[in-house]
C-alpha atoms as a PDB file:
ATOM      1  CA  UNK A   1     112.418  99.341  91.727  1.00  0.00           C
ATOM      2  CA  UNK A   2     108.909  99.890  93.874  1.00  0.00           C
ATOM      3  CA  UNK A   3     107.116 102.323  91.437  1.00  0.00           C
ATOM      4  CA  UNK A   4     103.969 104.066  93.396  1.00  0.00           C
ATOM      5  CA  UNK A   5     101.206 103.431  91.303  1.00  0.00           C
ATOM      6  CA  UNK A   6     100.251 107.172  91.826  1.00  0.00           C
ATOM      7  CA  UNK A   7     103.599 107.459  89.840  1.00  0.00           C
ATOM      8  CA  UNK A   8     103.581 105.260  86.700  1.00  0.00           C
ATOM      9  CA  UNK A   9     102.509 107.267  84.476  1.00  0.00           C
ATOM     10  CA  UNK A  10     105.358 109.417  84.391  1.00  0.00           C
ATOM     11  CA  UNK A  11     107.440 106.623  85.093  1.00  0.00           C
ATOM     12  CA  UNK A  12     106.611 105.253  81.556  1.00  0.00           C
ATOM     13  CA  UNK A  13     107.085 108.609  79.883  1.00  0.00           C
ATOM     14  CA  UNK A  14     111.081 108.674  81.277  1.00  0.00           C
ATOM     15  CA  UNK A  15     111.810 104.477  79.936  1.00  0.00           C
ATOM     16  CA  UNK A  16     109.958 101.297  79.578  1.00  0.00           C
ATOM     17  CA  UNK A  17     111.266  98.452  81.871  1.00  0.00           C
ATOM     18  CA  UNK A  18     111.851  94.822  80.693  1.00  0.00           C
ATOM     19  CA  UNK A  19     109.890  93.543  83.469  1.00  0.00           C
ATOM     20  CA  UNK A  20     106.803  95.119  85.278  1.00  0.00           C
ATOM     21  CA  UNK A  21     105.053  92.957  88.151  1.00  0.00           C
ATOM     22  CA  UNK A  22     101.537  94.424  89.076  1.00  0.00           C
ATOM     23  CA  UNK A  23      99.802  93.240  92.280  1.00  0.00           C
ATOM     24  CA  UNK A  24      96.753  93.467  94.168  1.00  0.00           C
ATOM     25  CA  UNK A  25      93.065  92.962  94.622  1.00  0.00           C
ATOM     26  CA  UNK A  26      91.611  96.124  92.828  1.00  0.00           C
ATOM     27  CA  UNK A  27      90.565  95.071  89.100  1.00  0.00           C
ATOM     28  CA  UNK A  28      89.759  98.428  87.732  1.00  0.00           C
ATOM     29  CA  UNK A  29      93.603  99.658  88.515  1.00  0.00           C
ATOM     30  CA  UNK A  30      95.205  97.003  87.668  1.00  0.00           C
ATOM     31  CA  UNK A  31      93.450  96.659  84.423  1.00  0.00           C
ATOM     32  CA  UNK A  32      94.578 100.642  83.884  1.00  0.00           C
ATOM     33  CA  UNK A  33      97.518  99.981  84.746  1.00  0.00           C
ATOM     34  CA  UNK A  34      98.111  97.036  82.558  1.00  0.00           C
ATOM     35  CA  UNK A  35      96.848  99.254  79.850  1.00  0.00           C
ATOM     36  CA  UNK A  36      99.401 102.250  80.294  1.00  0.00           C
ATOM     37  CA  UNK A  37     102.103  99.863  80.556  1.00  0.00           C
ATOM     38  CA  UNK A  38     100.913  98.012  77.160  1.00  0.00           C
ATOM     39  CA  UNK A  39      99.590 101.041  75.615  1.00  0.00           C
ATOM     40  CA  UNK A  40     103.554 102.713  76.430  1.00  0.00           C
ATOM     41  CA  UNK A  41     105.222  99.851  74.868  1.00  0.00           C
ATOM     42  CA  UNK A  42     103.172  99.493  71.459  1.00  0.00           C
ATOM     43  CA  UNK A  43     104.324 103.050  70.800  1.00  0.00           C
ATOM     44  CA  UNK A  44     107.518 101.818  70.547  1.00  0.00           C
ATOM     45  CA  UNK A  45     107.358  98.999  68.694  1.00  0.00           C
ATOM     46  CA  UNK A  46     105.907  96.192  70.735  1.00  0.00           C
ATOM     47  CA  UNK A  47     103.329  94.545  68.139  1.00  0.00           C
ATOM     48  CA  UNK A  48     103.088  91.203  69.199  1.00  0.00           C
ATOM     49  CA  UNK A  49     101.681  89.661  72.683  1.00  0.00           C
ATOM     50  CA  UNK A  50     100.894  87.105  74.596  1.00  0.00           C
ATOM     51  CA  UNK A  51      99.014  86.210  77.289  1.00  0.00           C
ATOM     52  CA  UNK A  52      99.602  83.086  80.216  1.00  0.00           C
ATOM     53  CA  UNK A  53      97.105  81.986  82.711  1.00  0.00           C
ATOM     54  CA  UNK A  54      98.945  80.256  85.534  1.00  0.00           C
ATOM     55  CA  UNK A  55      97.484  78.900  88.985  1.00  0.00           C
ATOM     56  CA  UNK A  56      99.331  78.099  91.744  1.00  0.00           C
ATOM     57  CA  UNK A  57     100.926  74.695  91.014  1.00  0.00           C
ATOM     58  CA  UNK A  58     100.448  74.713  87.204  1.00  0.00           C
ATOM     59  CA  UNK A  59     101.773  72.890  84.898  1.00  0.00           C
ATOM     60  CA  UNK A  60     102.456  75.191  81.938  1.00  0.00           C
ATOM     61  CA  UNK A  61     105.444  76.968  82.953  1.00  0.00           C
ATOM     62  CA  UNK A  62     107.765  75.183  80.878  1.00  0.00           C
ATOM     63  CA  UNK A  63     105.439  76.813  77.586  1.00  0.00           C
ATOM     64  CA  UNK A  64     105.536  80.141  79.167  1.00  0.00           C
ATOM     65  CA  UNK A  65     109.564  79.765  79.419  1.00  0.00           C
ATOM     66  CA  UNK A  66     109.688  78.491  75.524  1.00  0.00           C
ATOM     67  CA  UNK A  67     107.025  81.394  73.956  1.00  0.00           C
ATOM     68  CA  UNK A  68     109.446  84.086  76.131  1.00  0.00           C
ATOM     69  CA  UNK A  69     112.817  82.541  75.061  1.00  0.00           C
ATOM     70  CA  UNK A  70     111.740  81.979  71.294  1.00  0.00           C
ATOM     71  CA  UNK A  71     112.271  84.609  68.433  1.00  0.00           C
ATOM     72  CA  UNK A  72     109.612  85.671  66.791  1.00  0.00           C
ATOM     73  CA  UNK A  73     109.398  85.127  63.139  1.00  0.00           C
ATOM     74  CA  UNK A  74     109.037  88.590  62.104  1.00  0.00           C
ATOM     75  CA  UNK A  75     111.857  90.068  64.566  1.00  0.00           C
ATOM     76  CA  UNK A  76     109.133  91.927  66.357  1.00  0.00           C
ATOM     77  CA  UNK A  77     109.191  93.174  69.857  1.00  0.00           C
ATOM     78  CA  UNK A  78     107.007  90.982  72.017  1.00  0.00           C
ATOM     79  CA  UNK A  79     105.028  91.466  75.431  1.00  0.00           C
ATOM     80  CA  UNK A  80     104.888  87.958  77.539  1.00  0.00           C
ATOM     81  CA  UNK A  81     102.218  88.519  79.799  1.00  0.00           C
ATOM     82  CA  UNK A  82     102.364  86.309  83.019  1.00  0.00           C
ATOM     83  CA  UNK A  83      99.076  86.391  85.062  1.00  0.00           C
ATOM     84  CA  UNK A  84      99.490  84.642  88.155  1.00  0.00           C
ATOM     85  CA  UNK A  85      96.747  85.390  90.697  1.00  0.00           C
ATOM     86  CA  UNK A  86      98.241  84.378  93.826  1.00  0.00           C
ATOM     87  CA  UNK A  87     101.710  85.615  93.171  1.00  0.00           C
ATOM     88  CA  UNK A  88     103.477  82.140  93.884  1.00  0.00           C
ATOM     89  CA  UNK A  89     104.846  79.817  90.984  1.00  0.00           C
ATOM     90  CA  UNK A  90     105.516  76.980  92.959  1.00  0.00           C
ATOM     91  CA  UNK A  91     107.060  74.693  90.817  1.00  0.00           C
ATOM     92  CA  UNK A  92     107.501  77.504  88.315  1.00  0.00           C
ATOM     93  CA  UNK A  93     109.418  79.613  90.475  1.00  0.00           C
ATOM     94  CA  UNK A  94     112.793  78.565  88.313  1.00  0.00           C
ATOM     95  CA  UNK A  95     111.114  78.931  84.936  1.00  0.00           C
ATOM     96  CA  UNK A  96     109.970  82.330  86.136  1.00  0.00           C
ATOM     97  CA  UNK A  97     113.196  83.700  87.096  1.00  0.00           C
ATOM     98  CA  UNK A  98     114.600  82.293  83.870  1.00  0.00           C
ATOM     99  CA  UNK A  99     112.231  84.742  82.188  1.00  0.00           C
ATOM    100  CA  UNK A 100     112.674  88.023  84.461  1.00  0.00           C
ATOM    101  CA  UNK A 101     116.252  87.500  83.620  1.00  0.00           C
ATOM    102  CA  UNK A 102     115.321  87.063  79.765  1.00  0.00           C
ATOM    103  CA  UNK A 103     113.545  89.932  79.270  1.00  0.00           C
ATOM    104  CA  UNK A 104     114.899  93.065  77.908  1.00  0.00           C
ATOM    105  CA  UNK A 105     116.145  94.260  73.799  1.00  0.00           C
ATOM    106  CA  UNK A 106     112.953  92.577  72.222  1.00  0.00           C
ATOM    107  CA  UNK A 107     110.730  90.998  75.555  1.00  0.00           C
ATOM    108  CA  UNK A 108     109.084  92.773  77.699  1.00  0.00           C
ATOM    109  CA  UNK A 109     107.258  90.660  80.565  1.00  0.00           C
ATOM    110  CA  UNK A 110     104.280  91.751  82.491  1.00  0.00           C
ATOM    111  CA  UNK A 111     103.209  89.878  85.512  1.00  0.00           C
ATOM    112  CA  UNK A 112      99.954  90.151  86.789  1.00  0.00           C
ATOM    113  CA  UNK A 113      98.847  88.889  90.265  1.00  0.00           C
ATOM    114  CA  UNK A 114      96.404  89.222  93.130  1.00  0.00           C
ATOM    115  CA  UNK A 115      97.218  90.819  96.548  1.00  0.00           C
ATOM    116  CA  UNK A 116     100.988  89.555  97.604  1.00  0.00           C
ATOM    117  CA  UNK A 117     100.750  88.074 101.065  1.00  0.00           C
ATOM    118  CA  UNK A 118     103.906  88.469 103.330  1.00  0.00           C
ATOM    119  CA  UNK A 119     105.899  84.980 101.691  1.00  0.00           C
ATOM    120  CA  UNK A 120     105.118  86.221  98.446  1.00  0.00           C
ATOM    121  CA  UNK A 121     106.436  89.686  99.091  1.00  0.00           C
ATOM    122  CA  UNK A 122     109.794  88.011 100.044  1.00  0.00           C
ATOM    123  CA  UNK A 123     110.506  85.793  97.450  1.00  0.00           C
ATOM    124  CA  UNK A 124     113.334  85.865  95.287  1.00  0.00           C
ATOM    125  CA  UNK A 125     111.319  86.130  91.719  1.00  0.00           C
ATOM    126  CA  UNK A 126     109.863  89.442  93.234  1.00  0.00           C
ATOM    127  CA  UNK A 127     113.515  90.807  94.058  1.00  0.00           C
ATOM    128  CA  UNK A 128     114.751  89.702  90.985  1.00  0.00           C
ATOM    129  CA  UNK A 129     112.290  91.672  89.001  1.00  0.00           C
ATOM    130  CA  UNK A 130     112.292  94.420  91.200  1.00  0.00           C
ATOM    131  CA  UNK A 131     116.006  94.393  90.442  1.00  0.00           C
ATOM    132  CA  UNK A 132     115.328  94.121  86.495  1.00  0.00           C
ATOM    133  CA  UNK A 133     112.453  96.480  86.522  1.00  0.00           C
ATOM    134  CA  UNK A 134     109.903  97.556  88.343  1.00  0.00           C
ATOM    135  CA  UNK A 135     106.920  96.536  91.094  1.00  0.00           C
ATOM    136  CA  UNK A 136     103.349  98.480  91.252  1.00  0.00           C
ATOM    137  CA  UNK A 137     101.527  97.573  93.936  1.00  0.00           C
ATOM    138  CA  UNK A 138      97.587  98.674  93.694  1.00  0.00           C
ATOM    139  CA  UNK A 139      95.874  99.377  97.106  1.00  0.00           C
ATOM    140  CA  UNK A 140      92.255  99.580  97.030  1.00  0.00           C
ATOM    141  CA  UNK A 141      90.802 102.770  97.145  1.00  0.00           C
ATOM    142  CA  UNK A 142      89.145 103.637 100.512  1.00  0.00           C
ATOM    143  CA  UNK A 143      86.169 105.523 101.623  1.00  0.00           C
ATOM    144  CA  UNK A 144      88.344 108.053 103.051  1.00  0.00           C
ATOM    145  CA  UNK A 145      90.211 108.763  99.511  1.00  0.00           C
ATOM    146  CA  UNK A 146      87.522 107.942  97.291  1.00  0.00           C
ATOM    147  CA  UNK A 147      85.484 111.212  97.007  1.00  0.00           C
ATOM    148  CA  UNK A 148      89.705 112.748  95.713  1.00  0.00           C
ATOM    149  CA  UNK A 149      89.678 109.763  93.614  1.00  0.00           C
ATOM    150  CA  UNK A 150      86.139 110.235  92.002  1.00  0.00           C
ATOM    151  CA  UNK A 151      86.484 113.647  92.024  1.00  0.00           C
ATOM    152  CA  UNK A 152      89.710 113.032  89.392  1.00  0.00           C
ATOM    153  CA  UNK A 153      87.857 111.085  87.559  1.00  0.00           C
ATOM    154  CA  UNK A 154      85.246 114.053  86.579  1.00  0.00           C
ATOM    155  CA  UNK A 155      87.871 116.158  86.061  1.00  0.00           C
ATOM    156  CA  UNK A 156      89.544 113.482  83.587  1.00  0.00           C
ATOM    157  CA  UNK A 157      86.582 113.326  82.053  1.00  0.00           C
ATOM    158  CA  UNK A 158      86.160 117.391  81.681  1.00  0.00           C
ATOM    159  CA  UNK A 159      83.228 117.539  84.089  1.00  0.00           C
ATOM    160  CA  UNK A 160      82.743 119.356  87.385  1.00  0.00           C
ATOM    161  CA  UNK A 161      80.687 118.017  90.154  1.00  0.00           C
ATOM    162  CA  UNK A 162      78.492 119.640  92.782  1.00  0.00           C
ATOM    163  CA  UNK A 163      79.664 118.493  96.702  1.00  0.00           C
ATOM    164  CA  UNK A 164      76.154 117.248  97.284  1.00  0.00           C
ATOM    165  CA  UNK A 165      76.435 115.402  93.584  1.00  0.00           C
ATOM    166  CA  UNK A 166      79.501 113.740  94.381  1.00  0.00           C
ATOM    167  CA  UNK A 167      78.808 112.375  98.174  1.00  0.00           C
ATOM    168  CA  UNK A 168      75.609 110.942  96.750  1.00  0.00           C
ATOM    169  CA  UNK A 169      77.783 109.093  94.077  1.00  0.00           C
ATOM    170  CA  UNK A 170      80.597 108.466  96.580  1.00  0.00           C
ATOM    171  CA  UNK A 171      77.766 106.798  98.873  1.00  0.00           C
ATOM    172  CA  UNK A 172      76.047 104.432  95.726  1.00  0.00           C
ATOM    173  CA  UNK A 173      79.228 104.033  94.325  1.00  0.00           C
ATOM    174  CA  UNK A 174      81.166 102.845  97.353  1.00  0.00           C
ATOM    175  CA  UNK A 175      83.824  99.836  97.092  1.00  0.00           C
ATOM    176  CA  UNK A 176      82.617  99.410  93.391  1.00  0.00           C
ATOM    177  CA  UNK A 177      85.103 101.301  91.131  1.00  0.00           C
ATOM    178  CA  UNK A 178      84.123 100.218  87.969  1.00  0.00           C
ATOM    179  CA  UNK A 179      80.647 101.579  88.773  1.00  0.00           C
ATOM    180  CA  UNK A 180      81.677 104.988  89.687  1.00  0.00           C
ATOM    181  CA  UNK A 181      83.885 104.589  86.447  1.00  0.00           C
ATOM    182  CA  UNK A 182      81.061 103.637  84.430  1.00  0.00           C
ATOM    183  CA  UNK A 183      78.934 106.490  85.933  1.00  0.00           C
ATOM    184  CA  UNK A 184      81.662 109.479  85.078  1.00  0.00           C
ATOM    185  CA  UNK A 185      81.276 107.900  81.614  1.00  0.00           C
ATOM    186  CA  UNK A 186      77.635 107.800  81.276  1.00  0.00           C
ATOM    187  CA  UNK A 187      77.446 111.364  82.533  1.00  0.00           C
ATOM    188  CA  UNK A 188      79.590 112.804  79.924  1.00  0.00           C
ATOM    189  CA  UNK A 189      78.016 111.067  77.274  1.00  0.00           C
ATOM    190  CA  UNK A 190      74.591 112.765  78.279  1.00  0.00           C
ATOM    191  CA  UNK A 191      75.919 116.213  79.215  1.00  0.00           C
ATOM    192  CA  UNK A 192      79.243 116.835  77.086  1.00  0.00           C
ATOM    193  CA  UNK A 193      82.334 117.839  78.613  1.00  0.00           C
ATOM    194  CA  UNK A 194      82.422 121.054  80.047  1.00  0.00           C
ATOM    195  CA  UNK A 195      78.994 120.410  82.132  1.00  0.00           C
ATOM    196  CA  UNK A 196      78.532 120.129  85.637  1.00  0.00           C
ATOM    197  CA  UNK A 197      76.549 117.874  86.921  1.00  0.00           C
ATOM    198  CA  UNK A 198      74.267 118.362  89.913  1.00  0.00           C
ATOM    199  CA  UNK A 199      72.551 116.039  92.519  1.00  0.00           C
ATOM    200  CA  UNK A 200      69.498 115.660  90.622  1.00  0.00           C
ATOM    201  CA  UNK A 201      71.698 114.469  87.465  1.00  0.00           C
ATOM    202  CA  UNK A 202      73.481 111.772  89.762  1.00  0.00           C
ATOM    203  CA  UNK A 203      70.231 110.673  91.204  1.00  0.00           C
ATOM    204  CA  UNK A 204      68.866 110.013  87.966  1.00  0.00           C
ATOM    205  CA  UNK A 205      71.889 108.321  86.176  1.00  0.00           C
ATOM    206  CA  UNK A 206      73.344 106.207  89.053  1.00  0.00           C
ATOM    207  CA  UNK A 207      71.656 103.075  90.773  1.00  0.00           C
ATOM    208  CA  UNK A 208      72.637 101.558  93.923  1.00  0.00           C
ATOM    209  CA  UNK A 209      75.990 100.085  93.498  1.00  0.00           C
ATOM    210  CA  UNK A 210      77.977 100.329  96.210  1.00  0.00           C
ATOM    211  CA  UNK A 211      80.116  96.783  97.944  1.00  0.00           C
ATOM    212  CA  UNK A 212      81.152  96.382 100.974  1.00  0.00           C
ATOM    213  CA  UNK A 213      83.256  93.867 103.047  1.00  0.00           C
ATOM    214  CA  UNK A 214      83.683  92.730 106.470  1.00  0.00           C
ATOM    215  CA  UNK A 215      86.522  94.726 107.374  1.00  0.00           C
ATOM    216  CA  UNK A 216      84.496  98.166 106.705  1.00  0.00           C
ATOM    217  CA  UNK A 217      81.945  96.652 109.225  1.00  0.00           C
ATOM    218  CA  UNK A 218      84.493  96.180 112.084  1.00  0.00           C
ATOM    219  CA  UNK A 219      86.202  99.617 111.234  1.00  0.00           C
ATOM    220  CA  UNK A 220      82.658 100.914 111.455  1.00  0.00           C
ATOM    221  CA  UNK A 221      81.469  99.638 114.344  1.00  0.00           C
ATOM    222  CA  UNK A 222      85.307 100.127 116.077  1.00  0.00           C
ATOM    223  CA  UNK A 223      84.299 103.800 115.108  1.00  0.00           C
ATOM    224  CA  UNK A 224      80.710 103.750 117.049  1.00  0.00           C
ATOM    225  CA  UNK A 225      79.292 104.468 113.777  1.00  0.00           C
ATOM    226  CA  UNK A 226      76.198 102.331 113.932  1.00  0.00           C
ATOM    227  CA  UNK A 227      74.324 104.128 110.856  1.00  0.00           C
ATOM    228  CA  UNK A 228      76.769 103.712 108.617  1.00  0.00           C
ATOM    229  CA  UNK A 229      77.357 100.052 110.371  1.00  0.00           C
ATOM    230  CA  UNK A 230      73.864  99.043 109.555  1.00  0.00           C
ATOM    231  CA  UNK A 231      74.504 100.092 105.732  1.00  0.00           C
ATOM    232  CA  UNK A 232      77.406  97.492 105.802  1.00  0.00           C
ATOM    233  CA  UNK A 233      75.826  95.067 107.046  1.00  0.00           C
ATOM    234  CA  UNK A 234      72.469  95.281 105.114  1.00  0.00           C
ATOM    235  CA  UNK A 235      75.081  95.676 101.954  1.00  0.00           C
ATOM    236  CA  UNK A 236      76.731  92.360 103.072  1.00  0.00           C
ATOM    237  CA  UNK A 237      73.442  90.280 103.929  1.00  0.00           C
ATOM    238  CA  UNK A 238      72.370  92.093  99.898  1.00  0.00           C
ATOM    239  CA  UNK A 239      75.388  90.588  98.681  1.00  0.00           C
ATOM    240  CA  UNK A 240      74.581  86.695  99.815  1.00  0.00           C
ATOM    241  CA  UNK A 241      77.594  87.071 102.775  1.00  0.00           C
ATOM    242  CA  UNK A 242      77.499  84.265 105.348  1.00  0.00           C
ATOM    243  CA  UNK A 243      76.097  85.177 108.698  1.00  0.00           C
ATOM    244  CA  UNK A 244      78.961  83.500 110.303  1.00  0.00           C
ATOM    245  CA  UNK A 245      81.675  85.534 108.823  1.00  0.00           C
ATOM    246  CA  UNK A 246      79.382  88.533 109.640  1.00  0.00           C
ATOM    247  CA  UNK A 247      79.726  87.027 113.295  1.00  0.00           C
ATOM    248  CA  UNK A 248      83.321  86.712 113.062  1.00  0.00           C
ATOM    249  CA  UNK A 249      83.988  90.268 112.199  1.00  0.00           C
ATOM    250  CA  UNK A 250      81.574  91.282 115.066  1.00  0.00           C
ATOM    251  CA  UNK A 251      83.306  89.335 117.165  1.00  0.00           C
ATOM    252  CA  UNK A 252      86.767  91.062 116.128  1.00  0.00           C
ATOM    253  CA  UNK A 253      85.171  94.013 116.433  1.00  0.00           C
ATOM    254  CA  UNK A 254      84.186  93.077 120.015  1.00  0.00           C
ATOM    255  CA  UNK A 255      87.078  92.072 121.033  1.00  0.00           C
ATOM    256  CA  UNK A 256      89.225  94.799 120.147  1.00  0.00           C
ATOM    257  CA  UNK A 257      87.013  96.947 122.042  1.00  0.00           C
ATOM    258  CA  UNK A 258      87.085  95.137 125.020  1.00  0.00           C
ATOM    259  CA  UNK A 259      91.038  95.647 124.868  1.00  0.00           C
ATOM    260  CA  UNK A 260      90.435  99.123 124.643  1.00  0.00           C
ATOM    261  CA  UNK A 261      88.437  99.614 127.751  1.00  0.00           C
ATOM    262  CA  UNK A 262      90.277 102.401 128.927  1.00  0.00           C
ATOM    263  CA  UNK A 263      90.513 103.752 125.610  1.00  0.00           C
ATOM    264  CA  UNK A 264      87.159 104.555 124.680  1.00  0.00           C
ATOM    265  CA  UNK A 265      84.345 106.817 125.575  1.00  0.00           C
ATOM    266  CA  UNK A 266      81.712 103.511 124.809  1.00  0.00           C
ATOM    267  CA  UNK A 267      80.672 101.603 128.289  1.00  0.00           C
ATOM    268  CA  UNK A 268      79.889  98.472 126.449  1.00  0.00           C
ATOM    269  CA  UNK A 269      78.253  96.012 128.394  1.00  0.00           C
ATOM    270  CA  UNK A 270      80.288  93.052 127.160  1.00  0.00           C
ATOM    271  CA  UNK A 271      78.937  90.380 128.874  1.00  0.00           C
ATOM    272  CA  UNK A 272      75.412  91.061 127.366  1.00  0.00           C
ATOM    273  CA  UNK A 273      76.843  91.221 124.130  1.00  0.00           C
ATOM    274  CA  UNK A 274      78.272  88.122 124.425  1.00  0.00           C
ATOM    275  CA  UNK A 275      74.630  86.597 125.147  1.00  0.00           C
ATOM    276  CA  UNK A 276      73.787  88.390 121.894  1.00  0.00           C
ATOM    277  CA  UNK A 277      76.554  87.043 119.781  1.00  0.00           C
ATOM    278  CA  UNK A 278      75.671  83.548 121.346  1.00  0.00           C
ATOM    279  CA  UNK A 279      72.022  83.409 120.162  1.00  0.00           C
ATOM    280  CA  UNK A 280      73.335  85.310 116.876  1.00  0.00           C
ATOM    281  CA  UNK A 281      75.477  81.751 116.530  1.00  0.00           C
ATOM    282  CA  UNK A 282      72.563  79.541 117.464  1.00  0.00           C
ATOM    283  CA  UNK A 283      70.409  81.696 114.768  1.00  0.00           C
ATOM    284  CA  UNK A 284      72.862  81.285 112.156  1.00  0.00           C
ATOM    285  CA  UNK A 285      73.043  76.830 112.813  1.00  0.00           C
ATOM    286  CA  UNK A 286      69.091  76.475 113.162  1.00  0.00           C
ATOM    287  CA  UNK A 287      69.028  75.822 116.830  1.00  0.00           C
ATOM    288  CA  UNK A 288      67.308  79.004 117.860  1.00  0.00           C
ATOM    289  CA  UNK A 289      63.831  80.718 116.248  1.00  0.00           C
ATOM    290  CA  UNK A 290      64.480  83.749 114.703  1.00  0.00           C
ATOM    291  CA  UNK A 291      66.479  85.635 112.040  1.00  0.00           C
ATOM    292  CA  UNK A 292      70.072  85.838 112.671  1.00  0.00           C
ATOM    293  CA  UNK A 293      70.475  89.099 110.135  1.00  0.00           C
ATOM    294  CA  UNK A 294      68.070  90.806 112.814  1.00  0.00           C
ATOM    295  CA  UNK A 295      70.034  89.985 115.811  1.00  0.00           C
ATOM    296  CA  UNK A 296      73.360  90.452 113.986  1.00  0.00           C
ATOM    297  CA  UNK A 297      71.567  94.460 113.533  1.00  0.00           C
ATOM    298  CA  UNK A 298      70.983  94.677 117.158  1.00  0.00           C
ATOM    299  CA  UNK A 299      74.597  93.128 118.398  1.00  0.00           C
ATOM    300  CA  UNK A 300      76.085  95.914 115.688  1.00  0.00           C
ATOM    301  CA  UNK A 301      74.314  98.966 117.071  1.00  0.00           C
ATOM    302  CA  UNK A 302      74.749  97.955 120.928  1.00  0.00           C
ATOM    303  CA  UNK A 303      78.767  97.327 119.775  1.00  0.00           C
ATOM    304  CA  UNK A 304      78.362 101.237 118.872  1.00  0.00           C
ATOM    305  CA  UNK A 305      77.042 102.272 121.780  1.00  0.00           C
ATOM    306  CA  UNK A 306      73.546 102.493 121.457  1.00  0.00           C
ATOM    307  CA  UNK A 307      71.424 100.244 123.422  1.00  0.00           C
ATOM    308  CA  UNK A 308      68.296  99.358 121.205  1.00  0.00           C
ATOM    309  CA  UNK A 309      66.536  97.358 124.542  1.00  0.00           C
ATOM    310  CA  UNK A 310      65.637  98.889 127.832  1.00  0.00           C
ATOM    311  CA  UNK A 311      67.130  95.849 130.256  1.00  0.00           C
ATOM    312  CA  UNK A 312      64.383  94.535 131.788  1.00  0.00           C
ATOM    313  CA  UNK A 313      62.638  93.790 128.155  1.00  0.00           C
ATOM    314  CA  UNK A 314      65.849  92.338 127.022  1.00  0.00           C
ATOM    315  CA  UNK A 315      66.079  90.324 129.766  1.00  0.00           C
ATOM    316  CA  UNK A 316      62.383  88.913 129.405  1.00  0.00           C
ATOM    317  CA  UNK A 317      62.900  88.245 125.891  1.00  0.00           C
ATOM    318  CA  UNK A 318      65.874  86.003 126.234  1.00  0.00           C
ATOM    319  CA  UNK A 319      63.638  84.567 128.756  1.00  0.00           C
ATOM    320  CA  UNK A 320      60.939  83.899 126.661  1.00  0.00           C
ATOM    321  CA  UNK A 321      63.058  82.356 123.635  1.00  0.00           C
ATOM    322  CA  UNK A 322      65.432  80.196 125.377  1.00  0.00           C
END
């Protein structure tokens, strides 16, 4: 069965499956979820465990297959635990049905994998197990659901939070669960539970720790929002991101504007922009003077609508540098 990961919890609480297959990209919840699922299964009797690392192509699945399939020496319920980060066995893919199907009475086998592309989504292991047990998949958390999520976490934790408190966390915190994990913890160990905690308490406890990724900059600048654009990118260039995948994501951005035309309130001139992502390129492979994180800035707010040139001086300025 799919099992929403929203949902396991309870799931757990009604009967523990022989097989459980956790995917995704978001290490805080998947580690949380391991733990529930472990945590369920030593309450009823599950004292021993073991743990695989497999890549893609490995060579080890044949041990994995014996340590599932072998008794243990004191008769005690064992967890195999199978992690597999991009969710294909290759060779394996035999051995690793053998043990979905072997699991049950005295096994119980956790998977653990990265984000499940579209082939790994539809192959047979993944059926099987679904069939035997049950599939979690963990989607990242986005900025959109994260102030709910973090907001959970205070109450979890017995706290309450002021709206300016938690939109200042929410913004140093962003794409960087364990952080904002880490912060709900430190502020209960310095106020008790019970407290509330106000702006001036987050400002003092939490340092800058927000991540981003290219995808948030295209959504961002697809959205004309060029402050929160620029934050992106300055997080990205902070984070040692390539300028060229930077580009790229521009680019995307770009062009899935330009197929909106009609669609949006922006009149983008596109074929200046292109000049712009041009010398952006040239930047970025040494053949033009200047910095490429600068012009990336100005081709990010003029994709949100905001031209940061009059014409005529952007004009004389290309002019000048080519």
């Amino acid at each position: 069965m799919k099992i929403q990961a929203d949902n396991l919890s309870s799931q757990l609480q009604t009967t523990l499956l022989p097989v459980y297959v956790l995917s995704g990209d978001e290490p805080l919840l998947i580690s949380e979820a391991g733990d529930a699922i472990r945590a369920q299964a030593r309450r009823q009797g599950y004292t021993e465990r073991e743990v695989f690392f497999v890549e893609r192509g490995g060579s080890n699945w044949a041990d994995v297959l014996r340590a599932a399939e072998a008794l243990s020496l004191f008769a005690a319920k064992r967890i195999v635990e199978v992690r597999m980060p991009s969710g294909k066995p290759g060779p394996g893919a035999a051995d690793l049905l053998r043990m979905i199907q072997v699991a049950g009475d005295d096994l119980l086998l956790l998977i653990v994998t990265g984000w499940l592309d579209a082939a790994a989504r539809d192959a047979e292991w993944l059926a099987v197990a679904e069939q035997r047990g049950g599939a979690i998949t963990i989607r990242p958390v986005d900025l959109p659901r994260f102030p709910a999520w973090l907001q959970a976490r205070f109450r979890a934790a017995g706290l309450a939070i002021d709206e300016d408190a938690l939109a200042l966390l929410v913004e140093r915190t962003e794409g960087n669960l364990l952080a904002a994990r880490q912060e709900v913890d430190k502020l209960r160990l310095l106020f008790g539970a019970g407290a509330r905690v106000d702006v001036a308490a987050v400002a003092a406890s939490a340092g800058e720790s927000a991540r981003f990724d290219v995808l948030q900059l295209t959504r961002s600048v697809e959205a004309g929002q060029a402050a929160r654009a620029l934050r992106v990118l300055d997080g990205l260039h902070t984070e040692g991101t390539e300028a060229p995948l930077v580009l790229w994501a521009l680019l995307r951005a770009k062009s899935e504007l330009q197929s909106q035309r009609g669609g949006t309130s922006r009149r983008l001139p596109f074929a200046r922009l292109t000049v712009r992502a041009a010398r952006a390129d040239r930047m970025a492979k040494g053949q033009l003077h200047g910095d490429v994180w600068d012009e990336l800035s100005l081709l990010t707010v003029e994709l949100c609508g905001q031209q940061v040139l009059p014409l005529e001086r952007w004009q004389m300025r290309m002019q000048g540098s080519s």
